[in-house]
N, C-alpha and C. Protein backbone atom coordinates (compact mmCIF):
# COMPACT_ATOMS: atom_id res chain seq x y z
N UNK A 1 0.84 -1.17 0.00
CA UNK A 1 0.00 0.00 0.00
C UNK A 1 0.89 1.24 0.00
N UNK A 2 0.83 2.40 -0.90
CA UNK A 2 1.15 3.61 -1.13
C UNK A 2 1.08 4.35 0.13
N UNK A 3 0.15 4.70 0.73
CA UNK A 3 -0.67 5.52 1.64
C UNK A 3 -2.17 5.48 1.67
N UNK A 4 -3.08 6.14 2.36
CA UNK A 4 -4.12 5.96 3.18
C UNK A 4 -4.73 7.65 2.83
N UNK A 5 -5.78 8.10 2.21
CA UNK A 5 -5.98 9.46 2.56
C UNK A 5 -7.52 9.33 3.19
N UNK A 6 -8.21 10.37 3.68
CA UNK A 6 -9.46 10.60 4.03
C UNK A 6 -9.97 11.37 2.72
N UNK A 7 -11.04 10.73 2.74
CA UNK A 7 -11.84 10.77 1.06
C UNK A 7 -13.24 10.93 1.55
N UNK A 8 -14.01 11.44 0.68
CA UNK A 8 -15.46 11.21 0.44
C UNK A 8 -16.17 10.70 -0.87
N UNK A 9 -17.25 10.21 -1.24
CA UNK A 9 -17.52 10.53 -2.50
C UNK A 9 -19.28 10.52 -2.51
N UNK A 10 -19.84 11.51 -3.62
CA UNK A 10 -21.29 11.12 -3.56
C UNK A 10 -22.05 12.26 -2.51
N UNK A 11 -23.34 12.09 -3.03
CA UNK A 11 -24.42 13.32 -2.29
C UNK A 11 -25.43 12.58 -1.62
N UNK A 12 -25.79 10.84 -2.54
CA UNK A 12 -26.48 10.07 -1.40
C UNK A 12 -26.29 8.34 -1.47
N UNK A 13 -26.74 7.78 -0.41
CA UNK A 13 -26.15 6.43 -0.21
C UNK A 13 -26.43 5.71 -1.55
N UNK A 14 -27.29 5.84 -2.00
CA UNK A 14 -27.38 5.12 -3.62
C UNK A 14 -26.63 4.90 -4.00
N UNK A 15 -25.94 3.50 -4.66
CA UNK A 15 -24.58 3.39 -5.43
C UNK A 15 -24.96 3.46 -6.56
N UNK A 16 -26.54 2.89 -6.78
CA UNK A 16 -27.02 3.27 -8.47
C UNK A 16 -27.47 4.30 -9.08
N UNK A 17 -27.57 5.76 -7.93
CA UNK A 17 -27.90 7.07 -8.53
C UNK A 17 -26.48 7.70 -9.15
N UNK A 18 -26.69 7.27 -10.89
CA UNK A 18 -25.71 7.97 -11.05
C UNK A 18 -25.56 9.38 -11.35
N UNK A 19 -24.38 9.81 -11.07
CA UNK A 19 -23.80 11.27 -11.32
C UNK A 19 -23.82 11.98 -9.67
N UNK A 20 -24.38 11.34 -8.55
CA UNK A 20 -24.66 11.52 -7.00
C UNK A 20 -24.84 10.47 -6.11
N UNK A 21 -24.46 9.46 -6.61
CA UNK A 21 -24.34 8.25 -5.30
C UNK A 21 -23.08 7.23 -4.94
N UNK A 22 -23.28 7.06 -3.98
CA UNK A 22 -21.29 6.72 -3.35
C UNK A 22 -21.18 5.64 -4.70
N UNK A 23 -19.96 5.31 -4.06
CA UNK A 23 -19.01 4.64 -5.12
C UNK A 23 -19.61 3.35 -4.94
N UNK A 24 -20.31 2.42 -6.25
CA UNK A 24 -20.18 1.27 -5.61
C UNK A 24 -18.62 -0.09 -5.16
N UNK A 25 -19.26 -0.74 -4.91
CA UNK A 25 -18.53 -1.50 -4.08
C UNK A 25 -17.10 -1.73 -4.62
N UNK A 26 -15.53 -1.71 -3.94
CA UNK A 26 -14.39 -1.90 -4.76
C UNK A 26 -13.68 -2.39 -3.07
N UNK A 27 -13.14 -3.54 -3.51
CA UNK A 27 -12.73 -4.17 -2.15
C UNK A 27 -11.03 -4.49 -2.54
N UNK A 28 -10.47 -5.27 -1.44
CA UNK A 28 -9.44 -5.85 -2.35
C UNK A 28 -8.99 -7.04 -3.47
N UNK A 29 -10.10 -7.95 -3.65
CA UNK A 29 -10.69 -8.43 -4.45
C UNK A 29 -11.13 -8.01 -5.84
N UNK A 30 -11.28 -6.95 -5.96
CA UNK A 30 -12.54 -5.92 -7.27
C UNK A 30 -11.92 -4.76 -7.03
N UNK A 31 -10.75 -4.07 -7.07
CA UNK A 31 -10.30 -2.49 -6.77
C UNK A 31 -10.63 -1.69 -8.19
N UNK A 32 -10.79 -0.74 -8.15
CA UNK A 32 -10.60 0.23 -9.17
C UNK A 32 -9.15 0.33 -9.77
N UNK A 33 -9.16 -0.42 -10.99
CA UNK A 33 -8.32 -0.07 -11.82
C UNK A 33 -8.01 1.90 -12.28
N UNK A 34 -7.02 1.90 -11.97
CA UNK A 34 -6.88 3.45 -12.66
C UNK A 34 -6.25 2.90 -14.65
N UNK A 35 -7.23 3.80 -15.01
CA UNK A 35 -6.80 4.30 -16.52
C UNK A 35 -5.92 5.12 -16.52
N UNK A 36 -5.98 6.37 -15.96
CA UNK A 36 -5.17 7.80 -17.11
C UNK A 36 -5.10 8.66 -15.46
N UNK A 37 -4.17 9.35 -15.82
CA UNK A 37 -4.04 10.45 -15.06
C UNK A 37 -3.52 11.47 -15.53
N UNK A 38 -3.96 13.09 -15.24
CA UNK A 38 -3.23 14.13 -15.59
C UNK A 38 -2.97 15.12 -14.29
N UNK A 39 -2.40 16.27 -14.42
CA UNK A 39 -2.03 17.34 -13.39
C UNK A 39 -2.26 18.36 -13.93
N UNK A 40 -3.35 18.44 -15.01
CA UNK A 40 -3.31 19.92 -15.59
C UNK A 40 -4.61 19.85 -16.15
N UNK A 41 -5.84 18.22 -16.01
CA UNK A 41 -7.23 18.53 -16.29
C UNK A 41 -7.32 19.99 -16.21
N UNK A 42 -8.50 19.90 -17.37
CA UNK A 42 -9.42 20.90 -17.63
C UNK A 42 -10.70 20.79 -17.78
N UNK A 43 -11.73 20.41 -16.81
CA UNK A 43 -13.03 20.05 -17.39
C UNK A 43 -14.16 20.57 -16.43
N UNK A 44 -14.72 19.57 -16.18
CA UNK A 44 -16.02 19.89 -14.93
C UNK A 44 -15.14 19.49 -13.82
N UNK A 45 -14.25 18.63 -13.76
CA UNK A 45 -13.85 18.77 -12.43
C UNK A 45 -12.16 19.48 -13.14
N UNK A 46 -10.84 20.10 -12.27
CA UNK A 46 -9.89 20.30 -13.13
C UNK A 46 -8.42 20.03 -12.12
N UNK A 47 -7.82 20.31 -12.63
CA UNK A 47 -6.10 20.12 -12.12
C UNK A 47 -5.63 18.27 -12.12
N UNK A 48 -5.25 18.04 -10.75
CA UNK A 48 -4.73 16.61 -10.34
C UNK A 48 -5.95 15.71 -10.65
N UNK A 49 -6.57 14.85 -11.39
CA UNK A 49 -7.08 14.20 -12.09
C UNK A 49 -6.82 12.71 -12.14
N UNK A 50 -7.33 11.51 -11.78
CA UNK A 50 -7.25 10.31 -11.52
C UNK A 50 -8.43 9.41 -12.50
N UNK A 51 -8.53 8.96 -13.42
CA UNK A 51 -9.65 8.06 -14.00
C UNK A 51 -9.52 7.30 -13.36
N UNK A 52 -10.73 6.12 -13.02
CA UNK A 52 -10.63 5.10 -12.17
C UNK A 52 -11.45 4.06 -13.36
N UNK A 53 -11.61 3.06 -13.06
CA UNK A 53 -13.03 1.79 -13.75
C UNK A 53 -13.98 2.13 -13.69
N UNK A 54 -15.28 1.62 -14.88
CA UNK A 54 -16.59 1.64 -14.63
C UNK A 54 -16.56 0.62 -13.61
N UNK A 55 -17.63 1.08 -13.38
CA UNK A 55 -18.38 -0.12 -12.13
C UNK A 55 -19.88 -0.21 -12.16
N UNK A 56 -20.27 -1.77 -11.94
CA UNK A 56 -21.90 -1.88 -12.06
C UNK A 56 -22.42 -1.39 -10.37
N UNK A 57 -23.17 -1.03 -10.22
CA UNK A 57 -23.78 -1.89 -8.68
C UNK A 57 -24.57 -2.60 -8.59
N UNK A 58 -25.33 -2.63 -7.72
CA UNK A 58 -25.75 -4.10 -7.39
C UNK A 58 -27.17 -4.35 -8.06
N UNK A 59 -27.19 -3.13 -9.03
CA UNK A 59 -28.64 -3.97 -9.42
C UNK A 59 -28.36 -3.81 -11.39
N UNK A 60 -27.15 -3.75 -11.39
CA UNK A 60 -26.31 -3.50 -12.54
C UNK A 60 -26.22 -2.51 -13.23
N UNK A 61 -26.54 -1.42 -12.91
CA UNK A 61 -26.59 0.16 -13.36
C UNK A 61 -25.22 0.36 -13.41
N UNK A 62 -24.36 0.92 -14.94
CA UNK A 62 -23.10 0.68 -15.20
C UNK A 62 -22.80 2.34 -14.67
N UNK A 63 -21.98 2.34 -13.95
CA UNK A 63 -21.51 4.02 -12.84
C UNK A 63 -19.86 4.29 -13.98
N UNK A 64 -20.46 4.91 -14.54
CA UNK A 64 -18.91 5.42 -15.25
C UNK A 64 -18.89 6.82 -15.07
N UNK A 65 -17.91 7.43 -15.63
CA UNK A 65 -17.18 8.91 -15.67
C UNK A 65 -16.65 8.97 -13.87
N UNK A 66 -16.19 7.99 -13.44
CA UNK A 66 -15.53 7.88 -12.13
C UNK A 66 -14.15 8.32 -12.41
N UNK A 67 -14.04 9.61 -11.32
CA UNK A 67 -12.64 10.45 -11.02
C UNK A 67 -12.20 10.19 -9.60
N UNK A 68 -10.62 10.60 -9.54
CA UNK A 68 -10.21 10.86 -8.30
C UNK A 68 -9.64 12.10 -8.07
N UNK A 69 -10.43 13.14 -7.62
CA UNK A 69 -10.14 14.66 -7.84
C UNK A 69 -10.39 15.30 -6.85
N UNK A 70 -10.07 16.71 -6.62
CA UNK A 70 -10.40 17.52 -5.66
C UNK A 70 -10.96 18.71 -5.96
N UNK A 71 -10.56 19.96 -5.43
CA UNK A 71 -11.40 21.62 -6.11
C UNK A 71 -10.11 22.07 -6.14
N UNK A 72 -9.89 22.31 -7.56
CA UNK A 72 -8.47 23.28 -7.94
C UNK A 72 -8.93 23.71 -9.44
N UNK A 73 -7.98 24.77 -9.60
CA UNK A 73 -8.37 25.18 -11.00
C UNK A 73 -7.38 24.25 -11.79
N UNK A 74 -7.04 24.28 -13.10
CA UNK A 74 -6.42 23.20 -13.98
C UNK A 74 -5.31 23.27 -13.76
N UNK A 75 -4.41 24.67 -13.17
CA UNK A 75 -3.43 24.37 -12.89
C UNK A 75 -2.64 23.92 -11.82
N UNK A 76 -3.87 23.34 -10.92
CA UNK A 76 -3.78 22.79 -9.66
C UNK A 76 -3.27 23.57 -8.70
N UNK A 77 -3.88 24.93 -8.56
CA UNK A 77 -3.63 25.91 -7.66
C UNK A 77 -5.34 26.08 -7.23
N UNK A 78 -5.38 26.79 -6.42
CA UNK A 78 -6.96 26.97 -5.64
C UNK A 78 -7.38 28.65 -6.30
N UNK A 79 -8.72 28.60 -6.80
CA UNK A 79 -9.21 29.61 -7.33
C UNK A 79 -10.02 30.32 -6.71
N UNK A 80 -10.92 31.15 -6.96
CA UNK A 80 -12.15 31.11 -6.14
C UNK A 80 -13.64 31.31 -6.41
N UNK A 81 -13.93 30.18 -7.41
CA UNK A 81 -15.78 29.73 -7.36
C UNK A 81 -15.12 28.71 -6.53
N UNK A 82 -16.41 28.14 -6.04
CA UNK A 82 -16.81 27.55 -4.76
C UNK A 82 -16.09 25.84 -5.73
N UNK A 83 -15.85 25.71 -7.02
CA UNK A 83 -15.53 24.15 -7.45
C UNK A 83 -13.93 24.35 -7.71
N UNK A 84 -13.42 24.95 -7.12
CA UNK A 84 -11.56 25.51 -7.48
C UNK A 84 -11.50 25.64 -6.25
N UNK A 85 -12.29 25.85 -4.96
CA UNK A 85 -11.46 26.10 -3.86
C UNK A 85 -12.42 25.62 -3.01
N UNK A 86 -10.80 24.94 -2.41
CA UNK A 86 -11.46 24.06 -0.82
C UNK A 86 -11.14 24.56 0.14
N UNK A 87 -12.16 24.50 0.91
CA UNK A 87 -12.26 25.41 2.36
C UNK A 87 -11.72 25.04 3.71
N UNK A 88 -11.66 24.13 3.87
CA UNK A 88 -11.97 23.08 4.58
C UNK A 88 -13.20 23.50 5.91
N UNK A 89 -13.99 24.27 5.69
CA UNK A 89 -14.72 24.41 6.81
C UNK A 89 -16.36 23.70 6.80
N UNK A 90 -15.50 22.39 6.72
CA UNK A 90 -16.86 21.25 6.73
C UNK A 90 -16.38 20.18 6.06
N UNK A 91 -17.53 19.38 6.25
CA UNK A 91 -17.28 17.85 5.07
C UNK A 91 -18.17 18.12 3.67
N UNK A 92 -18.35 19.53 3.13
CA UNK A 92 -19.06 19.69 1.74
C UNK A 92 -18.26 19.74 0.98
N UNK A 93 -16.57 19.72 1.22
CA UNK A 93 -15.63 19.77 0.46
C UNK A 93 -15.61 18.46 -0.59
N UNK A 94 -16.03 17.60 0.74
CA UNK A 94 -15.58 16.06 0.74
C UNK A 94 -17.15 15.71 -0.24
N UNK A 95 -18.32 16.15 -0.75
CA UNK A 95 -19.33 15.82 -1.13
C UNK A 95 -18.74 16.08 -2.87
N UNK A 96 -19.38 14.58 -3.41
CA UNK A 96 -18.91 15.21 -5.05
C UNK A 96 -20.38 14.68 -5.98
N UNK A 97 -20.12 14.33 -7.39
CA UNK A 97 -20.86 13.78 -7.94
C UNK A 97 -20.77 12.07 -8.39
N UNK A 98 -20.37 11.83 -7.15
CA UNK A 98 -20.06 10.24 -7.29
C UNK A 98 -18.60 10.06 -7.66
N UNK A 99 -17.97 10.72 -7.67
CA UNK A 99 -16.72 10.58 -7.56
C UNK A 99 -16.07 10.59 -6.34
N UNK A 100 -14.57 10.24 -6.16
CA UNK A 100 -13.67 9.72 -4.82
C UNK A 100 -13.17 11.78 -5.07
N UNK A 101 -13.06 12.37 -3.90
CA UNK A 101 -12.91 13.55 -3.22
C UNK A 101 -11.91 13.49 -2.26
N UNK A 102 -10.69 13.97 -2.68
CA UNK A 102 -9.49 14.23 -1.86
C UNK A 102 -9.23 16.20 -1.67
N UNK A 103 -8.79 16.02 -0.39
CA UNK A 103 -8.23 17.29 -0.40
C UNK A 103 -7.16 17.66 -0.91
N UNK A 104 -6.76 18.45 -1.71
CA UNK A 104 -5.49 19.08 -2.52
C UNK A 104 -4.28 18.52 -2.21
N UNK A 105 -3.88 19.07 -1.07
CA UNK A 105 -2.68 18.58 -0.78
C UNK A 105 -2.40 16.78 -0.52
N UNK A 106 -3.71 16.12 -0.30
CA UNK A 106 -3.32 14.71 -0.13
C UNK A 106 -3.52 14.27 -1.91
N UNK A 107 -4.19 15.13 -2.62
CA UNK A 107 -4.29 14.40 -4.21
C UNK A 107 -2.35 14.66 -4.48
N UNK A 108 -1.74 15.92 -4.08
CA UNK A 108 -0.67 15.84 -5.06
C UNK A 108 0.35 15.22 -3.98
N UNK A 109 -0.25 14.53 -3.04
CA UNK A 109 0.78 13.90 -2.32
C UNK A 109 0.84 12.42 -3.42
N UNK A 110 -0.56 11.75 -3.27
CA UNK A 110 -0.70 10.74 -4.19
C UNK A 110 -0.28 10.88 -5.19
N UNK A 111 -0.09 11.84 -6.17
CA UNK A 111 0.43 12.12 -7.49
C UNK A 111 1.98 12.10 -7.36
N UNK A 112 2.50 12.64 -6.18
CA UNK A 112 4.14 12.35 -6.36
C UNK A 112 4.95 11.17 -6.02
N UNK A 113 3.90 10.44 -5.06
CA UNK A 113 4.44 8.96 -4.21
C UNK A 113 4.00 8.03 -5.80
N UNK A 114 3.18 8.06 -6.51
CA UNK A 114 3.19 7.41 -7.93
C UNK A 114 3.90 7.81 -8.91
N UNK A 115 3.89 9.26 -9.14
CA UNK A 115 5.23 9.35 -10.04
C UNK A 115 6.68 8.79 -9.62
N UNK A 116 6.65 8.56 -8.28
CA UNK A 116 7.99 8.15 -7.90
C UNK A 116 8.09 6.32 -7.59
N UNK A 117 6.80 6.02 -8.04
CA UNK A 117 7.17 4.13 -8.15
C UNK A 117 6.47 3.57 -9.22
N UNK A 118 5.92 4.56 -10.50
CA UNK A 118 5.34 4.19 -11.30
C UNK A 118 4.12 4.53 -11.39
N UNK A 119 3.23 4.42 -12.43
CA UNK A 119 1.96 4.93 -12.77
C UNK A 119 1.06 3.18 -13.06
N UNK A 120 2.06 2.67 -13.62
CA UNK A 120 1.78 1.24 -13.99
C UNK A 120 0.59 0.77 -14.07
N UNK A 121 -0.40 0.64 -15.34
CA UNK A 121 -1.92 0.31 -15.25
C UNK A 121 -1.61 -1.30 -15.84
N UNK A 122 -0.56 -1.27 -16.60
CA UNK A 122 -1.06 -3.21 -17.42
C UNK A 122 0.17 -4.07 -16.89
N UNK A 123 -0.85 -4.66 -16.25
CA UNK A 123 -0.32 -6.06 -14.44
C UNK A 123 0.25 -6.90 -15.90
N UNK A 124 1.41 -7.22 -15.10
CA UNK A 124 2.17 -8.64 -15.18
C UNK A 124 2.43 -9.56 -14.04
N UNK A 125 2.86 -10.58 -14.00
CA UNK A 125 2.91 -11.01 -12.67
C UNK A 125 4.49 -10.40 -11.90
N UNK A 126 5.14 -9.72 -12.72
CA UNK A 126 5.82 -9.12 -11.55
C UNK A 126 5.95 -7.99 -11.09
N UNK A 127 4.76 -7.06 -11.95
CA UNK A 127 4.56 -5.70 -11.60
C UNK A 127 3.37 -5.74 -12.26
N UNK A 128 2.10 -5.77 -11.04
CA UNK A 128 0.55 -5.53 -11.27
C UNK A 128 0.61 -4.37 -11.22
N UNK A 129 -1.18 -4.20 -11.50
CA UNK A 129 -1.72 -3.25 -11.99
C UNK A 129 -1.76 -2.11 -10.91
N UNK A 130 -1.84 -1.26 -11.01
CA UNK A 130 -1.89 0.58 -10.33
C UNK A 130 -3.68 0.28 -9.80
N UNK A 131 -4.01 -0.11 -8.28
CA UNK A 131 -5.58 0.02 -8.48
C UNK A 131 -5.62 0.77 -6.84
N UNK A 132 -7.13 1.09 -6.46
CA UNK A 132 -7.10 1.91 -5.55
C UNK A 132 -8.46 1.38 -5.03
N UNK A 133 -9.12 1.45 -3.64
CA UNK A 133 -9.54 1.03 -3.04
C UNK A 133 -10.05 2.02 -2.24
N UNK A 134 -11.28 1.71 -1.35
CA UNK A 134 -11.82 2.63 -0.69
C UNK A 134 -12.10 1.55 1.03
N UNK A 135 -11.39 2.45 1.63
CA UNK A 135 -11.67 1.58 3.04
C UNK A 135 -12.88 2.37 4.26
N UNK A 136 -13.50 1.49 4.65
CA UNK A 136 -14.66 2.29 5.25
C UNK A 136 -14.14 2.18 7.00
N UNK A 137 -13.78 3.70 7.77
CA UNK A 137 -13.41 2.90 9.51
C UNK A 137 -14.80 2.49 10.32
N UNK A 138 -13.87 1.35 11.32
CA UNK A 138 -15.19 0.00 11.80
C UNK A 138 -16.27 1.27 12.36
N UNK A 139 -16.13 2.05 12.67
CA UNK A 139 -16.94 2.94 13.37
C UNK A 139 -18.51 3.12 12.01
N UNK A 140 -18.06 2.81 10.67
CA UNK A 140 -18.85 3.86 9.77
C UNK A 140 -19.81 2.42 9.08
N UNK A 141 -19.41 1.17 9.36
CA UNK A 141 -19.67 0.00 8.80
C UNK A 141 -20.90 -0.17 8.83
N UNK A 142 -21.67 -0.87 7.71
CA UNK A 142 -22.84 -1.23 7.44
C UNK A 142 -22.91 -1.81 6.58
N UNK A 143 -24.85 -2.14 5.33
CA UNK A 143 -24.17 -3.13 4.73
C UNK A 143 -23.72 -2.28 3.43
N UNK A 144 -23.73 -1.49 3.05
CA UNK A 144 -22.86 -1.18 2.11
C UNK A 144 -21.01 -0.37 2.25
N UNK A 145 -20.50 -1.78 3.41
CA UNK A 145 -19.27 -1.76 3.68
C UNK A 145 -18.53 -1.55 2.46
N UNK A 146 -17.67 -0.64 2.31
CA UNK A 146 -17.08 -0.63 1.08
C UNK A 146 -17.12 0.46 0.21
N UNK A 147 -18.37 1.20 0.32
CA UNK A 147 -18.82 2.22 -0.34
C UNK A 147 -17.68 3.84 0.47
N UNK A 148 -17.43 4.38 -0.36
CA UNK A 148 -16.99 5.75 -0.16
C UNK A 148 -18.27 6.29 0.59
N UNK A 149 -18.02 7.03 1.94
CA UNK A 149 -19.08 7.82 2.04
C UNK A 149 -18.85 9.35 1.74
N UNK A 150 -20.15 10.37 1.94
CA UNK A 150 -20.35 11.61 1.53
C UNK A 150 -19.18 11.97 2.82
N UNK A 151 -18.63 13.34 3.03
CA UNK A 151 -18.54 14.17 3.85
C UNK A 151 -16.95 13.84 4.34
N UNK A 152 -16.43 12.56 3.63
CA UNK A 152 -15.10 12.68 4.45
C UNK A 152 -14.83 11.16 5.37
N UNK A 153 -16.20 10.26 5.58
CA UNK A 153 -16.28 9.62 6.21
C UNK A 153 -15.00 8.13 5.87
N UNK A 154 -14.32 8.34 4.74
CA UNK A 154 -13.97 6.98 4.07
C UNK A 154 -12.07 7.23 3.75
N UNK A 155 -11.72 6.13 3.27
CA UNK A 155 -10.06 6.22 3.39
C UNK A 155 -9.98 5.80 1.99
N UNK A 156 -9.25 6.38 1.29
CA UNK A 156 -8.88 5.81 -0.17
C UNK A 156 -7.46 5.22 0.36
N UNK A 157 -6.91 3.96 -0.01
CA UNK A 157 -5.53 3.41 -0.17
C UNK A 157 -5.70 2.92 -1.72
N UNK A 158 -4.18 3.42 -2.10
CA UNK A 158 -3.73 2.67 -3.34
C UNK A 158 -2.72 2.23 -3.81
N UNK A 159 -2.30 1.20 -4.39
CA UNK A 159 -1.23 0.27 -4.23
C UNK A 159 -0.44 0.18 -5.32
């Protein structure tokens, strides 16, 4: 494991509301493969930028356009509309559109501890795949163990 950050993702427990419901399920078994990454996005969300896997949930509703991002402008500096800059004065930072929600400084922490052991997405058996995981603490457990929650409640590790 890379490191451990405090994450959120999502506006409600639904894993099948897409574009606003947590992440569905990614264990260590089923992790989110990362695709692509950039440090200079430009889009609806922008800057430090993480693609992750589609994912079904559980009633097979396919959850794609899954990011691992925070509020920065593209050049990964903090702006100021309310989607470029994080406040930290609350867990609304941590609320997204179904995406995994890091705070700034832990996204470009993750971005330099991977530039510095690889980005690596296509597994061989002696150097697997780049995937990332969402850990829920025993305090937050239920049955959708596994799920990113809204507000901050959840731990992204990635390996």
């Amino acid at each position: 494991m890379i490191k451990t950050y405090k994450a959120g993702s999502g506006q409600v427990k639904n894993t099948c509301a897409v574009g606003k419901g947590w992440l569905p399920n990614a264990g260590a078994s089923k992790p989110y493969a990362v695709q692509w990454h950039r440090k200079n996005f430009d889009g609806i969300i922008n800057g430090f930028v993480i693609k992750i896997s589609d994912r079904k949930c559980h009633n097979g509703t396919k959850r794609t356009e899954l990011f691992i991002h925070s509020e920065m402008k593209p050049n990964g500096k903090q702006g100021t509309i309310e989607s470029e800059r994080w406040t930290n004065s609350g867990p609304n930072d941590y609320y997204s559109n179904g995406c995994i929600k890091l705070n700034p400084t832990n996204i470009k922490d993750l971005f330099k501890r991977l530039d510095h052991v690889g980005w690596s997405r296509t597994g061989s058996p002696h150097r697997p795949a780049r995937s990332c995981q969402l850990l829920v603490p025993s305090g937050h457990r239920s049955r959708s163990e596994g799920r990113a929650r809204p507000g901050g409640s959840s731990v992204l590790a990635c390996d």
